[in-house]
N, C-alpha and C. Protein backbone atom coordinates (compact mmCIF):
# COMPACT_ATOMS: atom_id res chain seq x y z
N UNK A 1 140.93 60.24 96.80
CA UNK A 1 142.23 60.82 97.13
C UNK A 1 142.10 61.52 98.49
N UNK A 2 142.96 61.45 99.52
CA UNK A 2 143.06 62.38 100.37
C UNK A 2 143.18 63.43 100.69
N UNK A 3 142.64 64.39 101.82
CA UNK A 3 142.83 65.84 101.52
C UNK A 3 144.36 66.19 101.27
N UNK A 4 145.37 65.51 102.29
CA UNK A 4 146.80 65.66 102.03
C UNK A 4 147.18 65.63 100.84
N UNK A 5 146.96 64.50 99.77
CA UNK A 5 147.30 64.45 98.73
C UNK A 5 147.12 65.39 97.31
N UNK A 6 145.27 65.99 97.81
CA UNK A 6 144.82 66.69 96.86
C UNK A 6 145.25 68.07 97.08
N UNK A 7 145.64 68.57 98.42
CA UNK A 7 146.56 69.53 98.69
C UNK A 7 147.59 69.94 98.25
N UNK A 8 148.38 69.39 98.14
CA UNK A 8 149.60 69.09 97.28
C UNK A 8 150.00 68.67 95.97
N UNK A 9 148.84 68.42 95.20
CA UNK A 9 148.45 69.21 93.46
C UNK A 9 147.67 70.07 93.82
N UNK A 10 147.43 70.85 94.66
CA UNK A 10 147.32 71.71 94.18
C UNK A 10 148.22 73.34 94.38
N UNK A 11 148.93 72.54 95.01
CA UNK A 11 150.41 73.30 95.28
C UNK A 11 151.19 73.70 93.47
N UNK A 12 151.14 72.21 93.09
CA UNK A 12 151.56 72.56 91.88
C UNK A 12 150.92 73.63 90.81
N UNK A 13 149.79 74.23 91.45
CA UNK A 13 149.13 75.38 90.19
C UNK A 13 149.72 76.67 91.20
N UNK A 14 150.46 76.82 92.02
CA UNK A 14 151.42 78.00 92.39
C UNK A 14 152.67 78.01 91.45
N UNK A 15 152.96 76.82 91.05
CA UNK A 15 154.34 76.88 90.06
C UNK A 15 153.83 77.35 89.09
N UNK A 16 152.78 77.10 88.27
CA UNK A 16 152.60 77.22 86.73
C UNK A 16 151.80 78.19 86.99
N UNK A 17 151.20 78.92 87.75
CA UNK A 17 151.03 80.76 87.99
C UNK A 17 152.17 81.23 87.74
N UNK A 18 152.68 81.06 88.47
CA UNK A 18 153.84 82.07 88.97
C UNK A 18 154.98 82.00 87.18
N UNK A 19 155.11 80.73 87.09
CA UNK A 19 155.76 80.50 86.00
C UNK A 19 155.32 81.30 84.36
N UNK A 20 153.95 80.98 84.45
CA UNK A 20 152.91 81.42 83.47
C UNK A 20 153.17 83.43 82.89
N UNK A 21 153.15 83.64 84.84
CA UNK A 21 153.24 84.84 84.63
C UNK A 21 154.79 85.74 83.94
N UNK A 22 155.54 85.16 84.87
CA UNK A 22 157.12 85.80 84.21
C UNK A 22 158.36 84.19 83.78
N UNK A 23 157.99 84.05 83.21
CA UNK A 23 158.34 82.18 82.80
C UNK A 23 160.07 82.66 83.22
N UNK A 24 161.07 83.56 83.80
CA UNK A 24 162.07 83.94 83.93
C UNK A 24 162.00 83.17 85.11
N UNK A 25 161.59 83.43 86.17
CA UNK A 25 161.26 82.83 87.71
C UNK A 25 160.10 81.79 87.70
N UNK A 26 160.52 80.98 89.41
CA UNK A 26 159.86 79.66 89.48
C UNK A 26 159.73 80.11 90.80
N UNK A 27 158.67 79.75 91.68
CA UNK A 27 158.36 79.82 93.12
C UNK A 27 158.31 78.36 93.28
N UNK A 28 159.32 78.41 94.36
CA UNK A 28 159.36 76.51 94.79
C UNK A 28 158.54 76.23 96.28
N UNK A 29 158.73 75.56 96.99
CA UNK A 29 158.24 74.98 98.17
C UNK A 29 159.37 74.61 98.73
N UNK A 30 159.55 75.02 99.85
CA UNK A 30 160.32 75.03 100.98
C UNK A 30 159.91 73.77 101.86
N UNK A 31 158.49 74.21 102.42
CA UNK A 31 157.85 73.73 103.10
C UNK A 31 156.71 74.05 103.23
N UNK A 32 155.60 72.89 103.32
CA UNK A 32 154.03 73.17 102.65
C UNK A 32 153.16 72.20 103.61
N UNK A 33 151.73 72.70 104.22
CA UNK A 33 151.38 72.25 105.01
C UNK A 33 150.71 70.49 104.83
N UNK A 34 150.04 70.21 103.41
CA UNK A 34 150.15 69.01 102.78
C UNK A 34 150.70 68.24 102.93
N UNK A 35 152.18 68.31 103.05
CA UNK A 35 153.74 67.69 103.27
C UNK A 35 154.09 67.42 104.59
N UNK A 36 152.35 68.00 105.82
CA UNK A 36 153.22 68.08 107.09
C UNK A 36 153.58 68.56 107.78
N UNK A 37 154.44 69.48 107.18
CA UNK A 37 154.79 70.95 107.73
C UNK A 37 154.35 72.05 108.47
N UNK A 38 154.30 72.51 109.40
CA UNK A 38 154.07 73.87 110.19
C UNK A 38 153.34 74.47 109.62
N UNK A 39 153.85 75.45 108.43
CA UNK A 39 153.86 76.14 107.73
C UNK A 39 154.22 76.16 106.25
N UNK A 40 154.22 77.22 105.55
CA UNK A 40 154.21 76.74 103.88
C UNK A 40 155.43 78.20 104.13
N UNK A 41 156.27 77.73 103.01
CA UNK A 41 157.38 78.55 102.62
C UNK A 41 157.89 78.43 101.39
N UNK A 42 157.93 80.01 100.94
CA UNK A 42 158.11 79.47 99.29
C UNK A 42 159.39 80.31 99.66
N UNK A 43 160.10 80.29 98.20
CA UNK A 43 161.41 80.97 97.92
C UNK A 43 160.60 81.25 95.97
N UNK A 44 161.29 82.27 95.86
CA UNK A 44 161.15 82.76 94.02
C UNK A 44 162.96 82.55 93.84
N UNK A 45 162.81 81.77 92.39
CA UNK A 45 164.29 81.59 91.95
C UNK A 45 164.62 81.83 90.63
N UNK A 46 165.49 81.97 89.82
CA UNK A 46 165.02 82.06 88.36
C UNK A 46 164.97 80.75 87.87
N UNK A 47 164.53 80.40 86.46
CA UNK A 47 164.05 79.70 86.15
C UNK A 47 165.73 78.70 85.59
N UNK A 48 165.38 77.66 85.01
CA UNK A 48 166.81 77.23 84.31
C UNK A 48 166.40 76.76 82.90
N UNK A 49 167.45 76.75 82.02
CA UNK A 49 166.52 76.20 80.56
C UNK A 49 165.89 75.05 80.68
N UNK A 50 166.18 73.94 81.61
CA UNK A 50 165.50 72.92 81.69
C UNK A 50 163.98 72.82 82.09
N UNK A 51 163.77 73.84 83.07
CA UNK A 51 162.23 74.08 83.80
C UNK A 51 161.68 74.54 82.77
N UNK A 52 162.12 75.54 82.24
CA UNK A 52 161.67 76.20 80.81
C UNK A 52 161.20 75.45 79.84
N UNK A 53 161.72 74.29 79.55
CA UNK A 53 161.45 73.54 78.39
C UNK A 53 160.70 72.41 78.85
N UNK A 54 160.42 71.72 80.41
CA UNK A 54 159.43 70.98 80.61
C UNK A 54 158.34 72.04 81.00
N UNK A 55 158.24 73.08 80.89
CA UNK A 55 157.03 73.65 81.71
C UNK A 55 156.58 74.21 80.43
N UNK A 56 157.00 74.17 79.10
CA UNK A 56 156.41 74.63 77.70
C UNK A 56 155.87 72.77 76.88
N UNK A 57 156.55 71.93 77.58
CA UNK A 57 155.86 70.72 77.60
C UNK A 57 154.68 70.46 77.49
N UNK A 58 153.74 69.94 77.04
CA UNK A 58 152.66 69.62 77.75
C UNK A 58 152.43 68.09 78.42
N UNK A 59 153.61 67.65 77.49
CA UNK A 59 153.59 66.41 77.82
C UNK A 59 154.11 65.77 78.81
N UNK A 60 155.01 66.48 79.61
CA UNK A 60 155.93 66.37 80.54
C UNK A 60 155.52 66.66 81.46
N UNK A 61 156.19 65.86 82.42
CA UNK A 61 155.82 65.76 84.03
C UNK A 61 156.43 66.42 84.69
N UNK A 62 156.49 67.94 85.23
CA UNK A 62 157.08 69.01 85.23
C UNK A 62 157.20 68.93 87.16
N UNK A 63 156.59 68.41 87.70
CA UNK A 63 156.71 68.38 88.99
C UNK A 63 158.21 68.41 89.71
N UNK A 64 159.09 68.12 89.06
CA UNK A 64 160.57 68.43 89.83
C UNK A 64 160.92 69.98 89.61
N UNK A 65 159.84 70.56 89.05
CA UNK A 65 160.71 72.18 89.32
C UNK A 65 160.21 72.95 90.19
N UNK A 66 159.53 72.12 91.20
CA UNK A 66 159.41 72.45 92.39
C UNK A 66 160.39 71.99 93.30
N UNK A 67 161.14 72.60 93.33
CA UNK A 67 162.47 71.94 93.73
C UNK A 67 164.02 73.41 94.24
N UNK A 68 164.00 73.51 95.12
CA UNK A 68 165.27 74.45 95.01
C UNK A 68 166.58 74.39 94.38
């Protein structure tokens, strides 16, 4: 895998921190250096019942709640 690629899972263990910690809020990606980008920019948002219920998933592919 590439560093770009492996960069960017591992972006996804900032969601399921952040999530883990107050499952109310989600920190998304704006813009992330993996992706390209300049710089990395998050935003914190609250969560929606849907993120909620794939991110208590295990089975689910939760990667779209990185998403604004």
């Amino acid at each position: 895998m590439d560093k770009s690629k492996l960069g960017r899972l591992y972006c996804y263990v900032d969601i399921a921190k952040y999530m883990a910690f107050n499952l109310n809020y989600k920190m998304v990606h704006l813009n992330s250096l993996p992706e390209g980008d300049e710089y990395c920019e998050f935003r914190i948002l609250p969560t929606t019942d849907e993120d909620t219920k794939d991110f208590d998933d295990n089975n689910k592919d939760w990667r779209h709640i990185d998403r604004p």
